[in-house]
Every structure is written in C-alpha cells, then in structure tokens.
PDB file of N, CA and C in Angstrom:
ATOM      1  N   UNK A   1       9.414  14.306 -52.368  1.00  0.00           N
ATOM      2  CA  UNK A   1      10.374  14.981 -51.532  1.00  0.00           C
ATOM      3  C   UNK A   1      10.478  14.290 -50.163  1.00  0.00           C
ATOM      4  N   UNK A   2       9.512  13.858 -49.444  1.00  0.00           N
ATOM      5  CA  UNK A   2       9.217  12.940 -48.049  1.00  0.00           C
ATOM      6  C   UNK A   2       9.854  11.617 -48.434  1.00  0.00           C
ATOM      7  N   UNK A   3       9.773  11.186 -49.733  1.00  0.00           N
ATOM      8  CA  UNK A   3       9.923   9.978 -49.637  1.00  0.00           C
ATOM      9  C   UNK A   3      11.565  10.021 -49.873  1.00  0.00           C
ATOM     10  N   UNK A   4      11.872  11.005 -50.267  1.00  0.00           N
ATOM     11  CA  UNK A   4      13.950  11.035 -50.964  1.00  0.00           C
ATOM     12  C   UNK A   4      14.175  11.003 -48.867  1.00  0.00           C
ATOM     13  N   UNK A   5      13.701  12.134 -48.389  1.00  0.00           N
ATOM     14  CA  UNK A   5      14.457  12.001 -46.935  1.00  0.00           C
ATOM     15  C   UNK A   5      14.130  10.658 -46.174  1.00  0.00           C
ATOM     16  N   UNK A   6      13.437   9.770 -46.389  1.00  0.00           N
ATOM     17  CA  UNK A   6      12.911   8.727 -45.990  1.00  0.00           C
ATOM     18  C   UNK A   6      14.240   7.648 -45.948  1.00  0.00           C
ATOM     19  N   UNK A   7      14.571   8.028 -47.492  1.00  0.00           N
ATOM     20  CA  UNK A   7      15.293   7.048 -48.683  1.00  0.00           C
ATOM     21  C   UNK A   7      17.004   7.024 -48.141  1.00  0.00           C
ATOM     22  N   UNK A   8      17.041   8.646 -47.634  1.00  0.00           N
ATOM     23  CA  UNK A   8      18.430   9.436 -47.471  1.00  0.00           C
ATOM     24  C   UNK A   8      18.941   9.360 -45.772  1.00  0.00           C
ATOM     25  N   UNK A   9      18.045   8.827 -44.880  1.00  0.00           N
ATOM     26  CA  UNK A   9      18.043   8.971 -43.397  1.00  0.00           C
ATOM     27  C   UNK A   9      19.379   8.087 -42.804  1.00  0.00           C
ATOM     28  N   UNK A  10      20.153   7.995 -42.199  1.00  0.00           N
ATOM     29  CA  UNK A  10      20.742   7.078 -41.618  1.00  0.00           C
ATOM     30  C   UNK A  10      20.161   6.141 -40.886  1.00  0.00           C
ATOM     31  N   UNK A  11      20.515   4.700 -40.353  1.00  0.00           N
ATOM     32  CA  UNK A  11      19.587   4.226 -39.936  1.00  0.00           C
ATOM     33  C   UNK A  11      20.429   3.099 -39.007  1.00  0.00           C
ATOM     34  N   UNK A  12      20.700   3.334 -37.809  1.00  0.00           N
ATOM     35  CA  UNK A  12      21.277   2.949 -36.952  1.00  0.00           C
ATOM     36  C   UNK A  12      20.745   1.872 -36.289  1.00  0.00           C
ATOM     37  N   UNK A  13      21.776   0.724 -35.954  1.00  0.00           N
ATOM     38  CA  UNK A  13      21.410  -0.648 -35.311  1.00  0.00           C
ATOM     39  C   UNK A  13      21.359  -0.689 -34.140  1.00  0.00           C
ATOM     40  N   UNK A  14      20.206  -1.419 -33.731  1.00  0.00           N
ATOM     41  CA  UNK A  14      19.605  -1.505 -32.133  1.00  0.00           C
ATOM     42  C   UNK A  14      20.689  -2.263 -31.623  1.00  0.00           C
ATOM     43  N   UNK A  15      20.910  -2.073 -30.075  1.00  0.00           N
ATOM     44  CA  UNK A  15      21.941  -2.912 -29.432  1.00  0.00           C
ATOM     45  C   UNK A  15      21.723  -4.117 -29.442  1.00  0.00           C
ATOM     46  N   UNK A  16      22.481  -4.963 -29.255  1.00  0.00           N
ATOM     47  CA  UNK A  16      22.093  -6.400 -29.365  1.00  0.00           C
ATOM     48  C   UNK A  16      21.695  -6.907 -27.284  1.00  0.00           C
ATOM     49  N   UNK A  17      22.013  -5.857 -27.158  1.00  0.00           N
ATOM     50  CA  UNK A  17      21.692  -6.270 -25.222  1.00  0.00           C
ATOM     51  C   UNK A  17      21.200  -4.851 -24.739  1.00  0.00           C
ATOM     52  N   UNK A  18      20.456  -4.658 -24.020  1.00  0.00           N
ATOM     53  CA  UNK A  18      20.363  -3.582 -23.061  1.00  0.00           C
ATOM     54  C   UNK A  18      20.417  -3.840 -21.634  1.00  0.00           C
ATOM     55  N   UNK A  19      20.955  -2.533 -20.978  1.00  0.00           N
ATOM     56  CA  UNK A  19      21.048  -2.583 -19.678  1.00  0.00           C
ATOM     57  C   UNK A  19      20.872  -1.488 -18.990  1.00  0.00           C
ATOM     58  N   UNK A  20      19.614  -2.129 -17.403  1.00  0.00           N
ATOM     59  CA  UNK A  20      19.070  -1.651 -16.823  1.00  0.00           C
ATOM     60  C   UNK A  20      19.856  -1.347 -15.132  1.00  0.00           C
ATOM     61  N   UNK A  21      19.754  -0.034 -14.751  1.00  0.00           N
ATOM     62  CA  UNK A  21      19.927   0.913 -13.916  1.00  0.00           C
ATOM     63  C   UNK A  21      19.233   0.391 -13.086  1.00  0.00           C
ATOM     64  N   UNK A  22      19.293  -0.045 -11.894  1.00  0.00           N
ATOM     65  CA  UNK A  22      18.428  -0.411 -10.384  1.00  0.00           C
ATOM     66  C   UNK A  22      18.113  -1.874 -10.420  1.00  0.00           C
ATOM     67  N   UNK A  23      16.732  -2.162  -9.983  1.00  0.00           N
ATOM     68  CA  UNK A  23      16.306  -3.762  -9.971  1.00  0.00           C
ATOM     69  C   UNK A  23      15.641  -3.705 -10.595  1.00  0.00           C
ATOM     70  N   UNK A  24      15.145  -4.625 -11.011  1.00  0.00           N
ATOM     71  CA  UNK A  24      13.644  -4.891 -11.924  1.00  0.00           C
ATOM     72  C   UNK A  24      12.832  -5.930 -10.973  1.00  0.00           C
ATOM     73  N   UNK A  25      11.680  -5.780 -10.591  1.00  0.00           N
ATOM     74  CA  UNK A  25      10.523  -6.589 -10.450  1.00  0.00           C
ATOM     75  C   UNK A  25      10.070  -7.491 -10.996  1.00  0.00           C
ATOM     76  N   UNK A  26      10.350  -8.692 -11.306  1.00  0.00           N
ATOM     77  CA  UNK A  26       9.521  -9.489 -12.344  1.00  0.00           C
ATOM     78  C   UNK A  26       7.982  -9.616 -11.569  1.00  0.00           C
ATOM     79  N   UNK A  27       7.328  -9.307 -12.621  1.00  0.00           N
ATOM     80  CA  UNK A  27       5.857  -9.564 -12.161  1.00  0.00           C
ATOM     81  C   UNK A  27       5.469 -11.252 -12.430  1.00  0.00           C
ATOM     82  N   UNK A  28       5.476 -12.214 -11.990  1.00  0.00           N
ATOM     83  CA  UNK A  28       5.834 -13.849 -11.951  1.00  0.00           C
ATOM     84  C   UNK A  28       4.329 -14.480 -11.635  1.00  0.00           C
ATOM     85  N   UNK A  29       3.684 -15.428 -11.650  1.00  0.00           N
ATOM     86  CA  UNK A  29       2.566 -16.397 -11.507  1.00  0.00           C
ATOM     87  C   UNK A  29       2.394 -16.933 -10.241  1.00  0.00           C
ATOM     88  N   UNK A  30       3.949 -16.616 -10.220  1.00  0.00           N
ATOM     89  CA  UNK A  30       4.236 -17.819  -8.509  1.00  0.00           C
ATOM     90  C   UNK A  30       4.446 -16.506  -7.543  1.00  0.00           C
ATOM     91  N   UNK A  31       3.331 -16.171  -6.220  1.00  0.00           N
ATOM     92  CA  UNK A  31       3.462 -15.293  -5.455  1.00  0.00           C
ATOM     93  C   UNK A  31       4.573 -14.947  -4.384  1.00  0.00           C
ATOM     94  N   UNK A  32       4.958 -16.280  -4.170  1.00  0.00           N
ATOM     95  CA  UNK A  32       6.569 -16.663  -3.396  1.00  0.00           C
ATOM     96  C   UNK A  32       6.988 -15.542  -4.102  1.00  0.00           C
ATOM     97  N   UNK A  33       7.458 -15.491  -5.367  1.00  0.00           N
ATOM     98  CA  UNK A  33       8.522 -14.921  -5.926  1.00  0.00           C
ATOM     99  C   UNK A  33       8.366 -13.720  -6.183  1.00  0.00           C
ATOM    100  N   UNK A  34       7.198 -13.177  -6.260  1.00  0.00           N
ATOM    101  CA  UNK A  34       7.076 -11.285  -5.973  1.00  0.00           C
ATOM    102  C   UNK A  34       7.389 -11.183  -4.573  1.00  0.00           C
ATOM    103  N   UNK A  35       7.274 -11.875  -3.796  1.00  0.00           N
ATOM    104  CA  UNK A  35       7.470 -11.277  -2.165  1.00  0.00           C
ATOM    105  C   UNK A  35       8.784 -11.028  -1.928  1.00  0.00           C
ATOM    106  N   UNK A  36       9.150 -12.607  -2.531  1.00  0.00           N
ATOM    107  CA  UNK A  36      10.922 -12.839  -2.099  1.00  0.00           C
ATOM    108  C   UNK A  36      11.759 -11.535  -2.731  1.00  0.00           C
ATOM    109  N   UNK A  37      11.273 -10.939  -3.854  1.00  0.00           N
ATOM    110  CA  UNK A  37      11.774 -10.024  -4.356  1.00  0.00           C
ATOM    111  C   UNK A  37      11.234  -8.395  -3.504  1.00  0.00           C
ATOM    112  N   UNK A  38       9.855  -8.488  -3.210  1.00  0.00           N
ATOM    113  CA  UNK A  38       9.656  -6.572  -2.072  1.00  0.00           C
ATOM    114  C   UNK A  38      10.461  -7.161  -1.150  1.00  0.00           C
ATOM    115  N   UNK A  39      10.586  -8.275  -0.910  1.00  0.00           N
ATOM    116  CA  UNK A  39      11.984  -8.365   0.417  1.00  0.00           C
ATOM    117  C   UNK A  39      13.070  -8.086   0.290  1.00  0.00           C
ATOM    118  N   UNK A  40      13.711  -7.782  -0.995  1.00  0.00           N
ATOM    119  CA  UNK A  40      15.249  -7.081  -0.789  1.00  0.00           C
ATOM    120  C   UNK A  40      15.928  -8.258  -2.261  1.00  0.00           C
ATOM    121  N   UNK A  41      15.213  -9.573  -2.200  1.00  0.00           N
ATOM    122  CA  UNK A  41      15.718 -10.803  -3.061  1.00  0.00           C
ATOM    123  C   UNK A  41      16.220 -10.194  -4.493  1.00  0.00           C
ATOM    124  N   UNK A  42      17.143 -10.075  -5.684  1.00  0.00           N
ATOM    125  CA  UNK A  42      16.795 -10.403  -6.941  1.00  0.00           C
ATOM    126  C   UNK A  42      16.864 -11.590  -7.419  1.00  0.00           C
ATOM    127  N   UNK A  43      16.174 -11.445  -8.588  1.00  0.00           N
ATOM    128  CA  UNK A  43      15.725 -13.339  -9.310  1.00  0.00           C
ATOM    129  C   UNK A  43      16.758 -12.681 -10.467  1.00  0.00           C
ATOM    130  N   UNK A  44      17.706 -14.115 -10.318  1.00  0.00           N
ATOM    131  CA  UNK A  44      18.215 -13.966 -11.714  1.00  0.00           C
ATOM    132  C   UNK A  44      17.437 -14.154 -12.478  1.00  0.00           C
ATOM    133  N   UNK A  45      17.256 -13.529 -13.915  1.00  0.00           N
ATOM    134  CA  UNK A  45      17.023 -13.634 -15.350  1.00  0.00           C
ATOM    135  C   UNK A  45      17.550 -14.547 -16.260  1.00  0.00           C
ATOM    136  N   UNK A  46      16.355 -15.483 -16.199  1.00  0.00           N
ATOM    137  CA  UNK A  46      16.150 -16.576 -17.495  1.00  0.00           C
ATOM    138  C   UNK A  46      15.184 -17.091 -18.051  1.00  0.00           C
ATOM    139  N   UNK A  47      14.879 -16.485 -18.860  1.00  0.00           N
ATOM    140  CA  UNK A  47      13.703 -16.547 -19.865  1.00  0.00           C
ATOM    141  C   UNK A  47      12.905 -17.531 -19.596  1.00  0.00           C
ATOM    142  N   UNK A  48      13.706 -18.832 -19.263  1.00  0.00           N
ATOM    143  CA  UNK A  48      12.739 -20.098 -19.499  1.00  0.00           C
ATOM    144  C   UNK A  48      12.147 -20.218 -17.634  1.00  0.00           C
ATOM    145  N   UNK A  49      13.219 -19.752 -16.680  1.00  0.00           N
ATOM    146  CA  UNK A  49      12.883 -20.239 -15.344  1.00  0.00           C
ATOM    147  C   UNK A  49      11.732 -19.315 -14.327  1.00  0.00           C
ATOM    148  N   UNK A  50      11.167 -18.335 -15.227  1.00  0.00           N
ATOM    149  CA  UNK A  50      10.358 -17.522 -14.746  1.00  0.00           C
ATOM    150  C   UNK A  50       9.079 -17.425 -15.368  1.00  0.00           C
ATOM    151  N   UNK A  51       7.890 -18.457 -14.716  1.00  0.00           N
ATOM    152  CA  UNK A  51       6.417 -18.060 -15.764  1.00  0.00           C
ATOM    153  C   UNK A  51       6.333 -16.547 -15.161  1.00  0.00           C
ATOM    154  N   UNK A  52       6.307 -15.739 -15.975  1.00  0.00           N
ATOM    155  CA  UNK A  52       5.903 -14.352 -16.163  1.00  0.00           C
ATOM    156  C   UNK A  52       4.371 -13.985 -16.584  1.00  0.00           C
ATOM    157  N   UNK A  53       3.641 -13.094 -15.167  1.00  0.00           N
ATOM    158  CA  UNK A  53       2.328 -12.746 -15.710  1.00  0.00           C
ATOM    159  C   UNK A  53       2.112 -12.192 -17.718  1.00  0.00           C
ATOM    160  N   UNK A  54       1.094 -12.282 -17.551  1.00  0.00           N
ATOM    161  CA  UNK A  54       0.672 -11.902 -19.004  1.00  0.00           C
ATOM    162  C   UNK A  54      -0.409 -10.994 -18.941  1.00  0.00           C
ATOM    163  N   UNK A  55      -1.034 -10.362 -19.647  1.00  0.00           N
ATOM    164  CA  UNK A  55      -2.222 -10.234 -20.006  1.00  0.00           C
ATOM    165  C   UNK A  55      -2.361  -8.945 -18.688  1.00  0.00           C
ATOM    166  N   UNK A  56      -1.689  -7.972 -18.164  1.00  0.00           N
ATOM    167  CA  UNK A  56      -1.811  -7.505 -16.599  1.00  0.00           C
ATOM    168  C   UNK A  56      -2.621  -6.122 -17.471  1.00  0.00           C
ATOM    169  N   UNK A  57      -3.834  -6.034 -16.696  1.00  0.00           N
ATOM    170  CA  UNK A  57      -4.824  -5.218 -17.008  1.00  0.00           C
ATOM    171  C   UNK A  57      -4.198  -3.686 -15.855  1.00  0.00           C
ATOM    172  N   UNK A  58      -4.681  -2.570 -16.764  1.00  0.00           N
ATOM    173  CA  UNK A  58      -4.565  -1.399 -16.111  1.00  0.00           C
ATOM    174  C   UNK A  58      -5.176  -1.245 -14.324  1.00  0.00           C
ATOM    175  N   UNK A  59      -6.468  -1.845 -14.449  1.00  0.00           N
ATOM    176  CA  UNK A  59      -6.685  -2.324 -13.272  1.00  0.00           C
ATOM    177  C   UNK A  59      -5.594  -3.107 -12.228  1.00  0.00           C
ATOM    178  N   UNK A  60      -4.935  -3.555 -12.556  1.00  0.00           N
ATOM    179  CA  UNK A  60      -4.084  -4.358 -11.501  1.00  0.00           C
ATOM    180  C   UNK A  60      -2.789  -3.137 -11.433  1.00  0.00           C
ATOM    181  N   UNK A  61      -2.690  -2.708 -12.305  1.00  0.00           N
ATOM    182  CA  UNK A  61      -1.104  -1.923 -12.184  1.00  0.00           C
ATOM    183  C   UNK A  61      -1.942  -0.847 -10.793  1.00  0.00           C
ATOM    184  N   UNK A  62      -3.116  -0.199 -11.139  1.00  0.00           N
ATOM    185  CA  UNK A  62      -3.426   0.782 -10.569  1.00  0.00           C
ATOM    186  C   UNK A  62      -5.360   0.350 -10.330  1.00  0.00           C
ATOM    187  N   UNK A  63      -5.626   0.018  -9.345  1.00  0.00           N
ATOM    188  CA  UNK A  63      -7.044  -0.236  -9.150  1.00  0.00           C
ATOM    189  C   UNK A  63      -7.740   1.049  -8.801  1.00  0.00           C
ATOM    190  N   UNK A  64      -9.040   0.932  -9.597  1.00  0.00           N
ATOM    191  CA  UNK A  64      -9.814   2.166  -9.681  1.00  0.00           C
ATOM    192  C   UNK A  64      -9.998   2.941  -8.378  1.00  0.00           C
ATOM    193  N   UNK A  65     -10.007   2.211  -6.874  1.00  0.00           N
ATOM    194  CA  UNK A  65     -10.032   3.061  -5.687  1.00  0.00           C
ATOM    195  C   UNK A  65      -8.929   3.693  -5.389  1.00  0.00           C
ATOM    196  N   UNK A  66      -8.289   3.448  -6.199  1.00  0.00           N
ATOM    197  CA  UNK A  66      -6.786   3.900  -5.572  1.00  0.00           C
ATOM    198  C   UNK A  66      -6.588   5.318  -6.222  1.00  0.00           C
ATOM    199  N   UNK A  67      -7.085   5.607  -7.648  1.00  0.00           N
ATOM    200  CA  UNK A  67      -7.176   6.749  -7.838  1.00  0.00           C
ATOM    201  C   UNK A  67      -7.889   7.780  -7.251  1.00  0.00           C
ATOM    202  N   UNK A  68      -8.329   8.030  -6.056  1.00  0.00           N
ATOM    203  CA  UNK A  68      -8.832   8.311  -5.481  1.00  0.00           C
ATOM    204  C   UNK A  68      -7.642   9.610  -4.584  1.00  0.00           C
ATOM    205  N   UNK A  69      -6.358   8.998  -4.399  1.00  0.00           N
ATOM    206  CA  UNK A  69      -5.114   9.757  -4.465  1.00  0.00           C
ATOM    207  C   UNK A  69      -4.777  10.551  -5.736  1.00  0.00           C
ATOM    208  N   UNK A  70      -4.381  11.473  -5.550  1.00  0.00           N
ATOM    209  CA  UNK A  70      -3.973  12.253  -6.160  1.00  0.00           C
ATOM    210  C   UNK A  70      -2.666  12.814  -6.458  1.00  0.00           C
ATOM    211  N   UNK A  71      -1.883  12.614  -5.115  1.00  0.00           N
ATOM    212  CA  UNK A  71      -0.320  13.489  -4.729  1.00  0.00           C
ATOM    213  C   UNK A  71       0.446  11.950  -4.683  1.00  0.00           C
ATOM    214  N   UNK A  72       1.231  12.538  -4.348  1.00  0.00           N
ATOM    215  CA  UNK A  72       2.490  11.427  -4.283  1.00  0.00           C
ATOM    216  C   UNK A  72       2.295  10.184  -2.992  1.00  0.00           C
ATOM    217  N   UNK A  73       1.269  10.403  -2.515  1.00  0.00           N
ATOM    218  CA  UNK A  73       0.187   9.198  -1.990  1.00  0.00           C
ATOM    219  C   UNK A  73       0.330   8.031  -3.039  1.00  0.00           C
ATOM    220  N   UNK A  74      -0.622   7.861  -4.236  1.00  0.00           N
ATOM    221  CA  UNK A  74      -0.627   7.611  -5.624  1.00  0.00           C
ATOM    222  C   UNK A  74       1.068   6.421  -5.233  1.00  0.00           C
ATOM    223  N   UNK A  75       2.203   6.864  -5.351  1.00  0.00           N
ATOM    224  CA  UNK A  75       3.519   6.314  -5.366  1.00  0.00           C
ATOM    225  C   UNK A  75       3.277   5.031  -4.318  1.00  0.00           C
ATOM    226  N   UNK A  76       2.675   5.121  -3.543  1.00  0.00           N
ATOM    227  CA  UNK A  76       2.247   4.010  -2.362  1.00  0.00           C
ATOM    228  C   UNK A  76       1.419   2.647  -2.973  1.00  0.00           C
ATOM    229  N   UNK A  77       0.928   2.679  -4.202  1.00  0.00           N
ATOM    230  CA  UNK A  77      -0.252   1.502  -4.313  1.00  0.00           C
ATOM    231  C   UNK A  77       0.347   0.899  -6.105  1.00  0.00           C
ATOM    232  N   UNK A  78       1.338   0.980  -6.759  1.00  0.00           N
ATOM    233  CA  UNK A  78       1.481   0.252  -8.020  1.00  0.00           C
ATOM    234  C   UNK A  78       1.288  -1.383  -7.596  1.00  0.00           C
ATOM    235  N   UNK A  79       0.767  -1.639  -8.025  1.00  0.00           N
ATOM    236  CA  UNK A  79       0.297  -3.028  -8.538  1.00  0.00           C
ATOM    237  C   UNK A  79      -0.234  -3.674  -7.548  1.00  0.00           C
ATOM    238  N   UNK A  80      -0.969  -3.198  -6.248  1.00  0.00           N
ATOM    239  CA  UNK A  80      -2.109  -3.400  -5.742  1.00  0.00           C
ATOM    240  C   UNK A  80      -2.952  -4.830  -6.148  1.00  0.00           C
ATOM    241  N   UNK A  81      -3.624  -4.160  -6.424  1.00  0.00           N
ATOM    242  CA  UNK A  81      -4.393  -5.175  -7.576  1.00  0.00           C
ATOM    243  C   UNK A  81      -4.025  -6.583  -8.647  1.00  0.00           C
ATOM    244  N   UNK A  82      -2.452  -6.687  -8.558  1.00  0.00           N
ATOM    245  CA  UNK A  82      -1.896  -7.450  -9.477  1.00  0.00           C
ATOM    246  C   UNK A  82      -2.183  -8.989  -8.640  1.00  0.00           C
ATOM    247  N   UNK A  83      -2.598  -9.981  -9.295  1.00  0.00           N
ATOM    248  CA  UNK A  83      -3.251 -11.453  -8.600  1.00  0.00           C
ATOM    249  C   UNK A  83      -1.844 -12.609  -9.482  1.00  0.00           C
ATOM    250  N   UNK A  84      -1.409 -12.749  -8.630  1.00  0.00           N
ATOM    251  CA  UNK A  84      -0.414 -13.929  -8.917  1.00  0.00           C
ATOM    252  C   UNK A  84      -1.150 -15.168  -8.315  1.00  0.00           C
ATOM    253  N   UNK A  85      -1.156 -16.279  -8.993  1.00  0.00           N
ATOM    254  CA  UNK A  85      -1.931 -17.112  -8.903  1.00  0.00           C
ATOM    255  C   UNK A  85      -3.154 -17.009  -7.971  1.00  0.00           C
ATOM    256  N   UNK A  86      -3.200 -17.159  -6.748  1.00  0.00           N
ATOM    257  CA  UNK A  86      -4.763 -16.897  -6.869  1.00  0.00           C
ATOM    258  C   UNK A  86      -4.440 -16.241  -4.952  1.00  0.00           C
ATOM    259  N   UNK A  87      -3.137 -15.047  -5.323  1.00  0.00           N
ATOM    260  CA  UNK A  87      -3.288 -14.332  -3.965  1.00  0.00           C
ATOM    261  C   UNK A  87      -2.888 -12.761  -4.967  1.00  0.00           C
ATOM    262  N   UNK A  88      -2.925 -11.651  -3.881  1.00  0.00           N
ATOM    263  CA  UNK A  88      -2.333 -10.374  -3.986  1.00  0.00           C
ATOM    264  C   UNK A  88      -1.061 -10.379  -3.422  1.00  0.00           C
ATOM    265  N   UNK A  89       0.142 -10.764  -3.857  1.00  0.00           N
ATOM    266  CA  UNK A  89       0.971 -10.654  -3.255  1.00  0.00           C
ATOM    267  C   UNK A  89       1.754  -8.662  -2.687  1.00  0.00           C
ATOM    268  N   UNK A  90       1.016  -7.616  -3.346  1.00  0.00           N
ATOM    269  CA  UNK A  90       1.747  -6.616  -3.449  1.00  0.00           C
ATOM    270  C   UNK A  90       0.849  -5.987  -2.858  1.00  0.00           C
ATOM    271  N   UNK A  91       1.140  -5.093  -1.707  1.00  0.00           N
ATOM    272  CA  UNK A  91       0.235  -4.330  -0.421  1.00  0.00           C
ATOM    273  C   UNK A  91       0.991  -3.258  -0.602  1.00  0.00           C
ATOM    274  N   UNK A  92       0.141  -2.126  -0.306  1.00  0.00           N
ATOM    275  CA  UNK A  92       0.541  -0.208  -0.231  1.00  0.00           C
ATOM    276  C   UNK A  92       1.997  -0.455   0.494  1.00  0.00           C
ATOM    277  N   UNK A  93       2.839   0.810  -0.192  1.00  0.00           N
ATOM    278  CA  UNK A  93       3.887   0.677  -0.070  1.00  0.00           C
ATOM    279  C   UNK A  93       4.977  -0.205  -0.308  1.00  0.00           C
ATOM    280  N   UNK A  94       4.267  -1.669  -0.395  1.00  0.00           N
ATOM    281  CA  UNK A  94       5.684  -2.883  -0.510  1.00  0.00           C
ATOM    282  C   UNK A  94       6.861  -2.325  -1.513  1.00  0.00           C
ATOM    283  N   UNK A  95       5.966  -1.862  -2.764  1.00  0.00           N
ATOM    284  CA  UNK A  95       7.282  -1.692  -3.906  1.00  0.00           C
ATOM    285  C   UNK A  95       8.054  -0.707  -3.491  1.00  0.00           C
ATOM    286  N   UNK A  96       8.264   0.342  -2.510  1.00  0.00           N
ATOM    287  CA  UNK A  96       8.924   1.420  -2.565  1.00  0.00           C
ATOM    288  C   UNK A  96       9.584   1.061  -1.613  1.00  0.00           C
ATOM    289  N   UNK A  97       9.088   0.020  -0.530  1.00  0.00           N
ATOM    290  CA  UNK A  97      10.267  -0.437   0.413  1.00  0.00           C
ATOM    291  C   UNK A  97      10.801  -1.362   0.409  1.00  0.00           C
ATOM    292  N   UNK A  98      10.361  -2.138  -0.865  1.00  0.00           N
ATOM    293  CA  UNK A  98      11.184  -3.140  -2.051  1.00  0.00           C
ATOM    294  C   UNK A  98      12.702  -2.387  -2.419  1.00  0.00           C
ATOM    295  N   UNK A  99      12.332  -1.539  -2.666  1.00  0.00           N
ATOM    296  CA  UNK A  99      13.919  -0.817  -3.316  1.00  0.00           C
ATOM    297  C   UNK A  99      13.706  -0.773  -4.883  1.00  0.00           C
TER     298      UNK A  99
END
C-alpha cells in the first residue's frame, strides 16, 4: 500500500536556477574579499573566480565563547571565528553592518 503511493506521487522538477533575496556573503580563502564585501562590496558570482572556504567547522560559524550570549547579542558574532587564510577577517557585528 506505501509502496502504490510512492509509485502514484507526482513528482515535480527542480528549477534549473534559483534566486536569492538580499546579498550573499561568500565565505572566500582570500581575506581582502570577505572585508571588501562587510564593506558594502558584492563579488560577482563565478564558480571558477572565487576559491571558496571548505571544510568551515561549527566552531568558526559560532565559537564556543560566544555562546556565552544568549539574546539577540548572539546576532553580533556569526563567523567570528571563521580564518581565511591565515587572518580573522570577520569581528562582532561586521556582518550586520555588512548589510
């Protein structure tokens, strides 16, 4: 019986593009280019012209002292912790007065 509604479901095609509402942040290797961006900058989008971090541990989105906030404090510190080549480019508050 699970498997007939399985069998019977419609099954609708993903868009071939999506599109995003506000800016996006690229989180990038090269620290220039997170700054240039909490400064107001956007980076156009192209797959090949942006080394893009990898591997970004929960720790960097949100470092363990930082939970220490609780309230909408907390909104002040995302990606803190995030190490683009071998600086912190992102300090309390930057992203929210990034835009």
């Amino acid at each position: 019986m699970m498997l007939d509604n399985i069998k019977s479901r419609t099954i609708t095609k993903v868009p071939d593009e999506l599109r995003f509402e506000g800016r996006i942040l690229y989180l990038t290797e090269d620290p220039a280019l997170v700054t240039r961006q909490l400064g107001g900058e956007d980076l156009d989008w192209a797959p090949t012209s942006l080394e893009l971090r990898d591997d970004i541990s929960t720790d960097e989105i949100t470092p363990a002292y930082v939970c220490y906030h609780y309230d909408e404090t907390l909104g002040e510190f995302p990606y803190v912790g995030l190490k683009c080549g071998e600086e912190f480019p992102i300090t309390r508050g930057a992203v929210k007065d990034g835009g």
